[in-house]
PDB file of N, CA and C in Angstrom:
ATOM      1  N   UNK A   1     134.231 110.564  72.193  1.00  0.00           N
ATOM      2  CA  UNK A   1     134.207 109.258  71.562  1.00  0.00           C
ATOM      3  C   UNK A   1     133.134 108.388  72.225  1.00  0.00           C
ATOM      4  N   UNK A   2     132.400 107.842  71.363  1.00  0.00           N
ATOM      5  CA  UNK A   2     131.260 106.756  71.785  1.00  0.00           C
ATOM      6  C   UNK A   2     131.575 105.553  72.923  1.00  0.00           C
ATOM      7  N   UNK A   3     131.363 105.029  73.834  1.00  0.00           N
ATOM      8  CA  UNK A   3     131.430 103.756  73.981  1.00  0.00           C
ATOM      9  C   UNK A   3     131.083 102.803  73.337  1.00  0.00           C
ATOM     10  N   UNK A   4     131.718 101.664  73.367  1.00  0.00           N
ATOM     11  CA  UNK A   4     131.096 100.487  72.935  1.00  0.00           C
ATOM     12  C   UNK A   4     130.904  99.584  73.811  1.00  0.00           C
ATOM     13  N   UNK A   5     130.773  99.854  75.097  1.00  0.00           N
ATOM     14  CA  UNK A   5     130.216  99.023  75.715  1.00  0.00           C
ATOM     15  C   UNK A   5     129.106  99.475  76.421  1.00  0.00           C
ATOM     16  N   UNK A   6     127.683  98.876  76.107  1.00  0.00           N
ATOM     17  CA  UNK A   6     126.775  99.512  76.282  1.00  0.00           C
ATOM     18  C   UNK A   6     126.454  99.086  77.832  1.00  0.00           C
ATOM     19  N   UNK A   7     126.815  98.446  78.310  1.00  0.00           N
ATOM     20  CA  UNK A   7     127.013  98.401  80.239  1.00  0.00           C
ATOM     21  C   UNK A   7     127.269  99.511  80.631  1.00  0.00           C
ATOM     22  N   UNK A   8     128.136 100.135  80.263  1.00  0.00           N
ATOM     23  CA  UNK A   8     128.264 101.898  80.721  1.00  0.00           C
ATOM     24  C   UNK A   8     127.887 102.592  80.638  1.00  0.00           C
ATOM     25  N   UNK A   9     126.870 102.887  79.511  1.00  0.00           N
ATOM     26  CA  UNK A   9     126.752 103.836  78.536  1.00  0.00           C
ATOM     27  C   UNK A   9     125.278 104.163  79.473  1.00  0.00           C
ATOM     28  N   UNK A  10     125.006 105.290  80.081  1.00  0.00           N
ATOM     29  CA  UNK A  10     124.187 105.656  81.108  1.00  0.00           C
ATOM     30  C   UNK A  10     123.288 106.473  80.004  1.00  0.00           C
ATOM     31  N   UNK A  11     122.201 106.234  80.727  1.00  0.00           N
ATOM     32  CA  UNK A  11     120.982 106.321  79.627  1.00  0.00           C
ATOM     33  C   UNK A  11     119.727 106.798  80.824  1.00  0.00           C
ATOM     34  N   UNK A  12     118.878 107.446  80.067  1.00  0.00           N
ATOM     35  CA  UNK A  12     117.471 108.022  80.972  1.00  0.00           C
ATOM     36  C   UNK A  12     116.279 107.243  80.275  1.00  0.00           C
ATOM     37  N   UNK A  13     115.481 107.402  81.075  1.00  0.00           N
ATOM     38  CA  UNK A  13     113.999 106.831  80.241  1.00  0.00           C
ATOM     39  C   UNK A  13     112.523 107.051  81.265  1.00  0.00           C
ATOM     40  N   UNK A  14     111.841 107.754  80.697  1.00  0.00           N
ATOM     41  CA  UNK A  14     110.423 107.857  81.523  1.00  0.00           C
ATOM     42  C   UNK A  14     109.357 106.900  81.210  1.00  0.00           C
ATOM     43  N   UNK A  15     108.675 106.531  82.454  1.00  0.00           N
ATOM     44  CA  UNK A  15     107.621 105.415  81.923  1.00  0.00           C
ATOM     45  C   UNK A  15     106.452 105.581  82.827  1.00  0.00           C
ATOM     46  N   UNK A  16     105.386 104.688  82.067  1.00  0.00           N
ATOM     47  CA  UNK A  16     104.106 104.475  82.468  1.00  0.00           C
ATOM     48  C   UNK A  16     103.490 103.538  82.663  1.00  0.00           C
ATOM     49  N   UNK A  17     102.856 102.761  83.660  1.00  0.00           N
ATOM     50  CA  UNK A  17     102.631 101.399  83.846  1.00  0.00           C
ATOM     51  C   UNK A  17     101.293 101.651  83.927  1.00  0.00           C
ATOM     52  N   UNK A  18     100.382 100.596  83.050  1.00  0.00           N
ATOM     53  CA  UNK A  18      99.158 100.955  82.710  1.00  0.00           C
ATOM     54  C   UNK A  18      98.433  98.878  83.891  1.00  0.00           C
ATOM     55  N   UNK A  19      97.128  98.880  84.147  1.00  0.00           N
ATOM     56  CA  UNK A  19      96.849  98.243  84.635  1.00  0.00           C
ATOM     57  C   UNK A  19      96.142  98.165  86.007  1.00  0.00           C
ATOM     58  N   UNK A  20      96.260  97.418  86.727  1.00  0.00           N
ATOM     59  CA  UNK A  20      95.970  97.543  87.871  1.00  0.00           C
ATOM     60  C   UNK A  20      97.452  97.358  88.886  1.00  0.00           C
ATOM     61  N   UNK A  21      97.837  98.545  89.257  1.00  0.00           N
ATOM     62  CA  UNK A  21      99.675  98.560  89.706  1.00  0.00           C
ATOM     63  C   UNK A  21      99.083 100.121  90.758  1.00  0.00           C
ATOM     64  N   UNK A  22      98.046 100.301  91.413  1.00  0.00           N
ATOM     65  CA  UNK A  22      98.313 100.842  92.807  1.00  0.00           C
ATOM     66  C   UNK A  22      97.463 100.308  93.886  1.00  0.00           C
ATOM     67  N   UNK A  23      98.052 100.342  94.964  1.00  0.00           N
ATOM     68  CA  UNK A  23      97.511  99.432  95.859  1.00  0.00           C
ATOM     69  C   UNK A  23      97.608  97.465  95.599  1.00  0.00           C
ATOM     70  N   UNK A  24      98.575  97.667  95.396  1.00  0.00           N
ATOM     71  CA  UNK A  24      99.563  96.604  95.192  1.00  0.00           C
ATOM     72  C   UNK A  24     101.295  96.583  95.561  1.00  0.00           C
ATOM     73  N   UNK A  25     101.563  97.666  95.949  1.00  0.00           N
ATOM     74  CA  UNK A  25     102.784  97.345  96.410  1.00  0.00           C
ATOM     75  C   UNK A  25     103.798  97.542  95.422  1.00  0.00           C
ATOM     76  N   UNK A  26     102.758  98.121  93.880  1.00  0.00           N
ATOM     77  CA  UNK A  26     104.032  98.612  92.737  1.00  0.00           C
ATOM     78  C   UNK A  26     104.926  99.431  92.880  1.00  0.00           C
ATOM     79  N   UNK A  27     105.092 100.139  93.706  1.00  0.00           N
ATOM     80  CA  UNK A  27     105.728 101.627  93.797  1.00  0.00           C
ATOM     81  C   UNK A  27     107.202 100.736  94.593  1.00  0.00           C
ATOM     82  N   UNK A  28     106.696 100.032  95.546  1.00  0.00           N
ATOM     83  CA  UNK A  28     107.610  99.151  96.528  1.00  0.00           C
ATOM     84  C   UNK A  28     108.441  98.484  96.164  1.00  0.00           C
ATOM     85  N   UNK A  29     107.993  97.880  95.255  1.00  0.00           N
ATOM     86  CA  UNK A  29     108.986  96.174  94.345  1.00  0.00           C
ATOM     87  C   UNK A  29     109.313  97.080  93.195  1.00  0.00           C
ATOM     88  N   UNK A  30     109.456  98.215  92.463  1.00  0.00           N
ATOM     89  CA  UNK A  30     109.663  98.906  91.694  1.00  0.00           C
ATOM     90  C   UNK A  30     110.860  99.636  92.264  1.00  0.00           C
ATOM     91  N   UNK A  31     110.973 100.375  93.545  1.00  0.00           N
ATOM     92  CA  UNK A  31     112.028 100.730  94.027  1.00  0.00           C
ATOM     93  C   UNK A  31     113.183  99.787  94.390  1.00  0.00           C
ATOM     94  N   UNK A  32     112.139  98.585  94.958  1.00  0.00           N
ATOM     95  CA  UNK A  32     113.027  97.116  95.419  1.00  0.00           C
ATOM     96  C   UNK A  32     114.200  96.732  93.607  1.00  0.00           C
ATOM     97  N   UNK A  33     113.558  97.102  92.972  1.00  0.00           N
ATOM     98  CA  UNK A  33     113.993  96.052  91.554  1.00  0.00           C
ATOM     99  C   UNK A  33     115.037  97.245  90.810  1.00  0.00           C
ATOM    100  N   UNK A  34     114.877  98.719  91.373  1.00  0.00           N
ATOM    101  CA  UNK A  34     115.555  99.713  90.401  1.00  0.00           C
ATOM    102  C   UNK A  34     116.829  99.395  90.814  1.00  0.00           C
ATOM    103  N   UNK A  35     116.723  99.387  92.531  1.00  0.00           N
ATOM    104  CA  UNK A  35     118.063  99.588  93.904  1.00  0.00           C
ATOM    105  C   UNK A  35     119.001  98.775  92.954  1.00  0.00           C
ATOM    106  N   UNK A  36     117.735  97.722  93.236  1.00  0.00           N
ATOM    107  CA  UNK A  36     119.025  96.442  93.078  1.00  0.00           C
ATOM    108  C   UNK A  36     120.051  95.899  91.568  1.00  0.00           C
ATOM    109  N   UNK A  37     119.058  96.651  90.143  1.00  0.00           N
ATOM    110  CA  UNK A  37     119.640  96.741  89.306  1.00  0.00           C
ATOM    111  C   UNK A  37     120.940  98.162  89.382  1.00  0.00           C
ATOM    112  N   UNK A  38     120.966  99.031  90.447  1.00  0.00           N
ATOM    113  CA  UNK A  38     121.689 100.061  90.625  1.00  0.00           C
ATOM    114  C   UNK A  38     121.366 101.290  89.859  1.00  0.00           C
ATOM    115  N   UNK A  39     119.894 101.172  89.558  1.00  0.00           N
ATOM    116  CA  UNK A  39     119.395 102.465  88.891  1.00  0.00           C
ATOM    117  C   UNK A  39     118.990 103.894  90.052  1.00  0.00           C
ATOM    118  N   UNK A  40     118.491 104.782  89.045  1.00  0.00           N
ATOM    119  CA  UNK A  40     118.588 105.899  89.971  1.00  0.00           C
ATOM    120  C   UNK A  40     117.824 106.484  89.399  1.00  0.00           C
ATOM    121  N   UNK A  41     116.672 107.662  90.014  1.00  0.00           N
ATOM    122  CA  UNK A  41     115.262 108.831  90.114  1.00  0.00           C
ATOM    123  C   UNK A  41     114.149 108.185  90.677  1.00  0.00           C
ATOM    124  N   UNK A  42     112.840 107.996  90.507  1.00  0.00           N
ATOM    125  CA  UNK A  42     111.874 108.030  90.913  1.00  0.00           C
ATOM    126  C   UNK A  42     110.780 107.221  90.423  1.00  0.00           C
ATOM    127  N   UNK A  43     109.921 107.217  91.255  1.00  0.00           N
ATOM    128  CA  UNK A  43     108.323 106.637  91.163  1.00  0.00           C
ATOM    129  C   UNK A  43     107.230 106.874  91.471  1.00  0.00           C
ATOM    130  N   UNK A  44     106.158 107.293  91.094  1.00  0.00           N
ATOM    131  CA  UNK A  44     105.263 107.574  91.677  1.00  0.00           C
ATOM    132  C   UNK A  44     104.055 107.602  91.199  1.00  0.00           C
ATOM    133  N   UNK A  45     102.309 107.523  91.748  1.00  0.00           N
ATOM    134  CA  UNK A  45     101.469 106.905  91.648  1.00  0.00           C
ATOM    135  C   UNK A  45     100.841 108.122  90.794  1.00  0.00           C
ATOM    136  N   UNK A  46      99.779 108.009  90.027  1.00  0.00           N
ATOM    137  CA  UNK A  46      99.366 109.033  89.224  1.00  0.00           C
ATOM    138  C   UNK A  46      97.412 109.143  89.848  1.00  0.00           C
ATOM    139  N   UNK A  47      96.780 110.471  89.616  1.00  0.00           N
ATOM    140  CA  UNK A  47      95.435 110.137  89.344  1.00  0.00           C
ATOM    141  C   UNK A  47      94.826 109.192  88.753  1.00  0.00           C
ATOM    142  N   UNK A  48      94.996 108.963  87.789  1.00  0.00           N
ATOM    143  CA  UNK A  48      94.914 108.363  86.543  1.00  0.00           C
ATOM    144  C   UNK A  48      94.644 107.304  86.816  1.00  0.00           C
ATOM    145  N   UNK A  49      95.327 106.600  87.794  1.00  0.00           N
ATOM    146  CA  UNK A  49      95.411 104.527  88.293  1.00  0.00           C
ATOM    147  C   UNK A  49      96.639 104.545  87.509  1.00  0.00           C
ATOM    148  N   UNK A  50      97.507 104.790  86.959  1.00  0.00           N
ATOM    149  CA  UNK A  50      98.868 104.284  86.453  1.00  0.00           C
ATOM    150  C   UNK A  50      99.588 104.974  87.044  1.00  0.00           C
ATOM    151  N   UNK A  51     100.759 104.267  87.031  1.00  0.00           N
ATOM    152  CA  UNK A  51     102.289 104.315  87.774  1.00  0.00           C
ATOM    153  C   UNK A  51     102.998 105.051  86.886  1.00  0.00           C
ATOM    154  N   UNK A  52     104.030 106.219  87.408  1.00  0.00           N
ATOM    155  CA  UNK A  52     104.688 106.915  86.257  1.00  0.00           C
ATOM    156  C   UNK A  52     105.957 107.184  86.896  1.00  0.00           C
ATOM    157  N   UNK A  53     106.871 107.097  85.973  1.00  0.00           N
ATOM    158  CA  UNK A  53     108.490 106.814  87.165  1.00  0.00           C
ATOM    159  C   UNK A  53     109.624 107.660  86.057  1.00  0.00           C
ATOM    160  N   UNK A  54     111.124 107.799  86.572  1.00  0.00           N
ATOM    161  CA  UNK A  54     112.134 108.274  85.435  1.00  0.00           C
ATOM    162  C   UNK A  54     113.362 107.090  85.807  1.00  0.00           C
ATOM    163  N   UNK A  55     113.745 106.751  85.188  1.00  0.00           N
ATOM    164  CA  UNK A  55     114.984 106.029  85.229  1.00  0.00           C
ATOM    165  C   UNK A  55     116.139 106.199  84.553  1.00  0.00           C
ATOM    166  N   UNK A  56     117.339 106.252  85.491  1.00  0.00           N
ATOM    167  CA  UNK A  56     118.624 106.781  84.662  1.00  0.00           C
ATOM    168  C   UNK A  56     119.636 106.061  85.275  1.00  0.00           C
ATOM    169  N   UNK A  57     120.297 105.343  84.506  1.00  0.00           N
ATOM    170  CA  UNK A  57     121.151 104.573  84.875  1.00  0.00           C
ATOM    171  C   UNK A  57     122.149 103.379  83.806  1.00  0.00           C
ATOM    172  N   UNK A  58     122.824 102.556  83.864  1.00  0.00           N
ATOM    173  CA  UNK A  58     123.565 102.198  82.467  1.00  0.00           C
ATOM    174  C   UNK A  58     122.625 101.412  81.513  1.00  0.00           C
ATOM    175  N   UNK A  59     122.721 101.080  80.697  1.00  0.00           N
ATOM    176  CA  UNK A  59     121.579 101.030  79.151  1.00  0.00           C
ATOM    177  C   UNK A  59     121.111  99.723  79.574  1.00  0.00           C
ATOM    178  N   UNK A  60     122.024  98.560  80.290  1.00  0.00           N
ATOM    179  CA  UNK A  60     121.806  96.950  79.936  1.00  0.00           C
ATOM    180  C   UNK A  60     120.818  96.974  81.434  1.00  0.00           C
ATOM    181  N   UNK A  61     120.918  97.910  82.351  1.00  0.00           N
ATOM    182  CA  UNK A  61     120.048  98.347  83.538  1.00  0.00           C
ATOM    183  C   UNK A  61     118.877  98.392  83.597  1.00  0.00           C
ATOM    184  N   UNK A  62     118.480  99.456  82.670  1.00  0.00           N
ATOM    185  CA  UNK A  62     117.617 100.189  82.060  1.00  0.00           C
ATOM    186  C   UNK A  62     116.451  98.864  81.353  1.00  0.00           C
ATOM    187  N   UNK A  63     117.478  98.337  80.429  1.00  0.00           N
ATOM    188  CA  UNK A  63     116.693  97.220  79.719  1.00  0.00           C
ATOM    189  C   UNK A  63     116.361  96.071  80.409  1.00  0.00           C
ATOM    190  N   UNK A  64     116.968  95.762  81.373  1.00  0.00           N
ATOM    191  CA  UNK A  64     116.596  94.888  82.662  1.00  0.00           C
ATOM    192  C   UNK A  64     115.071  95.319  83.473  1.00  0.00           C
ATOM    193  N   UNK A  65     115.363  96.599  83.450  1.00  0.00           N
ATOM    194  CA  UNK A  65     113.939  97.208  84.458  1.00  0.00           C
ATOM    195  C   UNK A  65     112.660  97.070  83.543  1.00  0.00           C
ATOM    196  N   UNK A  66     112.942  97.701  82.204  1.00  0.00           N
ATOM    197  CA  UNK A  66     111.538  98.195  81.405  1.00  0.00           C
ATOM    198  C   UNK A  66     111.234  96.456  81.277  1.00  0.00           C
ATOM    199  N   UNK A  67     111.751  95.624  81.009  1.00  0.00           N
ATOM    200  CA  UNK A  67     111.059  94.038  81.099  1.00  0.00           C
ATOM    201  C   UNK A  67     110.716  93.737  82.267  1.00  0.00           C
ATOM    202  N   UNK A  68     111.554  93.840  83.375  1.00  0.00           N
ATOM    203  CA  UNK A  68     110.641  93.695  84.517  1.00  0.00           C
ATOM    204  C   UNK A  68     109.149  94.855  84.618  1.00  0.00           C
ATOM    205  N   UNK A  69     109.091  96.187  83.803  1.00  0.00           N
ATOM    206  CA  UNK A  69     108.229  96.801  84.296  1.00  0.00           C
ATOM    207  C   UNK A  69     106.955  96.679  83.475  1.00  0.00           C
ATOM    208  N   UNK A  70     107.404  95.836  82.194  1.00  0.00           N
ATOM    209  CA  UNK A  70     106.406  95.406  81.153  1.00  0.00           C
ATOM    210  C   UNK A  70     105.677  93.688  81.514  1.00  0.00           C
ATOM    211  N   UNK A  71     106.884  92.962  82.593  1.00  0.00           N
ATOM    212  CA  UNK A  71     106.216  91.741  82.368  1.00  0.00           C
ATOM    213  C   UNK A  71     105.976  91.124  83.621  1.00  0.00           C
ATOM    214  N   UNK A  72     106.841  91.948  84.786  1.00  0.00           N
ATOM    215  CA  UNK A  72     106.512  91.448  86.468  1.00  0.00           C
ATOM    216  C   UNK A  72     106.339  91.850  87.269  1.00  0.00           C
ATOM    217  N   UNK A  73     106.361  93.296  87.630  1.00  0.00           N
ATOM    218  CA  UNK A  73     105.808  94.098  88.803  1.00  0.00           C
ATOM    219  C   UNK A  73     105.660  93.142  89.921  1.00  0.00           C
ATOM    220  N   UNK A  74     104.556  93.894  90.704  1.00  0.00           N
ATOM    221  CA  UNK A  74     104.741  93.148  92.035  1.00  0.00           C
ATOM    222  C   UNK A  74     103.927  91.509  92.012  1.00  0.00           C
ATOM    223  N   UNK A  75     103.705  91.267  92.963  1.00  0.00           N
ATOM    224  CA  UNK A  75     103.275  89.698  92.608  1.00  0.00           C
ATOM    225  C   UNK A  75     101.629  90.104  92.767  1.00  0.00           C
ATOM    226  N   UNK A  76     101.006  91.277  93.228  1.00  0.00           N
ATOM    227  CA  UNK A  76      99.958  91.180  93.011  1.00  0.00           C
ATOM    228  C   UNK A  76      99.443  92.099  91.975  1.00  0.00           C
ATOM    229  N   UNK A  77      99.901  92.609  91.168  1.00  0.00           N
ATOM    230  CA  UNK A  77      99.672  93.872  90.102  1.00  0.00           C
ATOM    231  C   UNK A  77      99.559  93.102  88.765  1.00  0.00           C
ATOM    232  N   UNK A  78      98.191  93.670  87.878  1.00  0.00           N
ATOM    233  CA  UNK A  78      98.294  92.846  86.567  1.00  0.00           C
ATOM    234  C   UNK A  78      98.571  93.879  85.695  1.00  0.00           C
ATOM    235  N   UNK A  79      99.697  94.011  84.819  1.00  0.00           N
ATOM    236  CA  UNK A  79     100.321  94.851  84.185  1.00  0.00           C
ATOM    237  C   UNK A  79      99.771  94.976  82.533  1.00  0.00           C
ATOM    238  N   UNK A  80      98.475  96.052  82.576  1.00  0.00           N
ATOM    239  CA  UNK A  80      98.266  96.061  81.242  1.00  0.00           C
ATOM    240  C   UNK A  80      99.373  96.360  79.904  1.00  0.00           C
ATOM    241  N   UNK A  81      99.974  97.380  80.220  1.00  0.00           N
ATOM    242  CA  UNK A  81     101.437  97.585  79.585  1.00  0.00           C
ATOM    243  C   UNK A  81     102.316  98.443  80.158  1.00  0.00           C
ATOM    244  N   UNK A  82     102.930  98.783  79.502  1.00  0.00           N
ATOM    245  CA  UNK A  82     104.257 100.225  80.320  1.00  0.00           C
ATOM    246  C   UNK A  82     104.537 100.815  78.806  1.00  0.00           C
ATOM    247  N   UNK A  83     104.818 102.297  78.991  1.00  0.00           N
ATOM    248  CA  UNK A  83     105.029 103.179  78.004  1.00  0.00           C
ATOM    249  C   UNK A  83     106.454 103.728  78.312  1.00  0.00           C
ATOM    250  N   UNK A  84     107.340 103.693  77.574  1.00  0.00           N
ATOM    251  CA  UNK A  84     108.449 104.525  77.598  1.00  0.00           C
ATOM    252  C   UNK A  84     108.521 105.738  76.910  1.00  0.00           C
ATOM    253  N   UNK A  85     109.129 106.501  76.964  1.00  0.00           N
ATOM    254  CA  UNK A  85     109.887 107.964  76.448  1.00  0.00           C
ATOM    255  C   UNK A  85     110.674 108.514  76.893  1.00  0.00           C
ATOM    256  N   UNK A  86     111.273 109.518  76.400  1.00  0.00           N
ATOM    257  CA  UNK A  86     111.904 110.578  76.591  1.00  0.00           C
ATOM    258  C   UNK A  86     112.988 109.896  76.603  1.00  0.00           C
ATOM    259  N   UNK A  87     113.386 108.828  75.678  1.00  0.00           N
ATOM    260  CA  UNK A  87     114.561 108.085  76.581  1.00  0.00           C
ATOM    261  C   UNK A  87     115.869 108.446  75.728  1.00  0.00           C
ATOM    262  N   UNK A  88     117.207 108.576  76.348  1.00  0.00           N
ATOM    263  CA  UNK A  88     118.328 109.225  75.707  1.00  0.00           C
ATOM    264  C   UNK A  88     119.550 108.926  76.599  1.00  0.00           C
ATOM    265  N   UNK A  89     120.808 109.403  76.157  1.00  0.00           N
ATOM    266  CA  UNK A  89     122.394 109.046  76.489  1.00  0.00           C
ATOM    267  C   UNK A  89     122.322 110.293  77.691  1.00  0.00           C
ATOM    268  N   UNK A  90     123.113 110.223  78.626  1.00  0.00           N
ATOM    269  CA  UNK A  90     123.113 111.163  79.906  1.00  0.00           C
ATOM    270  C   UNK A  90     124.385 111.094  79.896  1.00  0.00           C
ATOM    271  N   UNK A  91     125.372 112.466  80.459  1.00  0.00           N
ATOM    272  CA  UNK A  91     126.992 112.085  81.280  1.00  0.00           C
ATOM    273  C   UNK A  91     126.482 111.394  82.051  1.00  0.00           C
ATOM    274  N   UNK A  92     125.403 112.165  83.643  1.00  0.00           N
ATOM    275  CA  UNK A  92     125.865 111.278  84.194  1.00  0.00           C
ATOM    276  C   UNK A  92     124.251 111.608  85.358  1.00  0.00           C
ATOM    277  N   UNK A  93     123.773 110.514  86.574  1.00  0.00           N
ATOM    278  CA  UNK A  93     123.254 110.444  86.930  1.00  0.00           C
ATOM    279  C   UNK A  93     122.610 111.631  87.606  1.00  0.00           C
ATOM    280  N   UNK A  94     121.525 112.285  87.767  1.00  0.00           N
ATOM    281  CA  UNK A  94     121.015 113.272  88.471  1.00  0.00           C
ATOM    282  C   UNK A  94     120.908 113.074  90.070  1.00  0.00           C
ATOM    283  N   UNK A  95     120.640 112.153  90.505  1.00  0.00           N
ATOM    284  CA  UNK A  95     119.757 111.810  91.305  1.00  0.00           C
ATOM    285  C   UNK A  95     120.940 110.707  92.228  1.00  0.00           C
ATOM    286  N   UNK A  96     120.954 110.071  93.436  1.00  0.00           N
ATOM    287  CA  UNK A  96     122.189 109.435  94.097  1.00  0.00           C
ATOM    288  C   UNK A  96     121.378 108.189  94.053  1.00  0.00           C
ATOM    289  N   UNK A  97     119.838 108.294  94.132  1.00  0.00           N
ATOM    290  CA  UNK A  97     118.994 107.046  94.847  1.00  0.00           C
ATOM    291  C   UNK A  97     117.963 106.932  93.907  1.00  0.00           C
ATOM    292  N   UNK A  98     117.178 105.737  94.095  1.00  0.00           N
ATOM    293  CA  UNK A  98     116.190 105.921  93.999  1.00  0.00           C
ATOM    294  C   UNK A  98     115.239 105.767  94.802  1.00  0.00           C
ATOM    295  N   UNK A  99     113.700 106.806  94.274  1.00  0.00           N
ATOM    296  CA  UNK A  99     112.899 107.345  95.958  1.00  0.00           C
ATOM    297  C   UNK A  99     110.903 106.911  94.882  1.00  0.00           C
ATOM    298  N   UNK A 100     111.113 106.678  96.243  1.00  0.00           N
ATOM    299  CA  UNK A 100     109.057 106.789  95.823  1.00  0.00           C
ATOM    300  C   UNK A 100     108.461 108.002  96.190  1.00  0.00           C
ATOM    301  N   UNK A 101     107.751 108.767  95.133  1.00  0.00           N
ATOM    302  CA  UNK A 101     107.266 110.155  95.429  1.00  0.00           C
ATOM    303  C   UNK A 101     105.825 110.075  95.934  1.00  0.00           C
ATOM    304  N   UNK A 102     105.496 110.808  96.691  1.00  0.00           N
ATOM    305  CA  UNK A 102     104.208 110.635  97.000  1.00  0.00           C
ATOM    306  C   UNK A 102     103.054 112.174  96.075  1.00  0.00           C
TER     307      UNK A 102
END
């Protein structure tokens, strides 16, 4: 049976932060902002110059982060955009923490 309360309802989502977000401390205030919404997987810096991360954790969480990851990053990072995918309903968390990958 579905929930209806989408506070629970644990959800995944992969993303991409396009801009100027390394060597700024994105990876840092990104882990700082997942903790503290109580999300959980990873982050980490790409060739590319963009930031690419997974997030799994309850839906209203989730939607808390991708606005912070679309509109505030760190205080010195200018955030051209962020890309989501892969995003979907989970039982239940993979991961205990969340970690910055190198």
């Amino acid at each position: 049976m579905a929930s209806a309360n989408r506070q629970y309802d644990l959800t995944t989502a992969d993303f991409e932060v396009f801009g100027k977000v390394q060597g700024v401390y994105f990876r840092k205030y990104t882990e700082r902002k997942a903790t503290e919404l109580g999300l959980k997987r990873w982050v980490m810096n790409t060739a590319q110059g963009t930031v690419i991360g997974q997030l799994q954790g309850p839906q209203n969480a989730i939607d808390d982060m991708k606005i912070w990851l679309q509109k505030i990053g760190s205080p010195k990072s200018k955030i051209e955009k962020a890309a989501f995918r892969n995003e979907g309903s989970i039982n239940s968390c993979a991961f205990r923490a969340f970690e910055i990958r190198r």
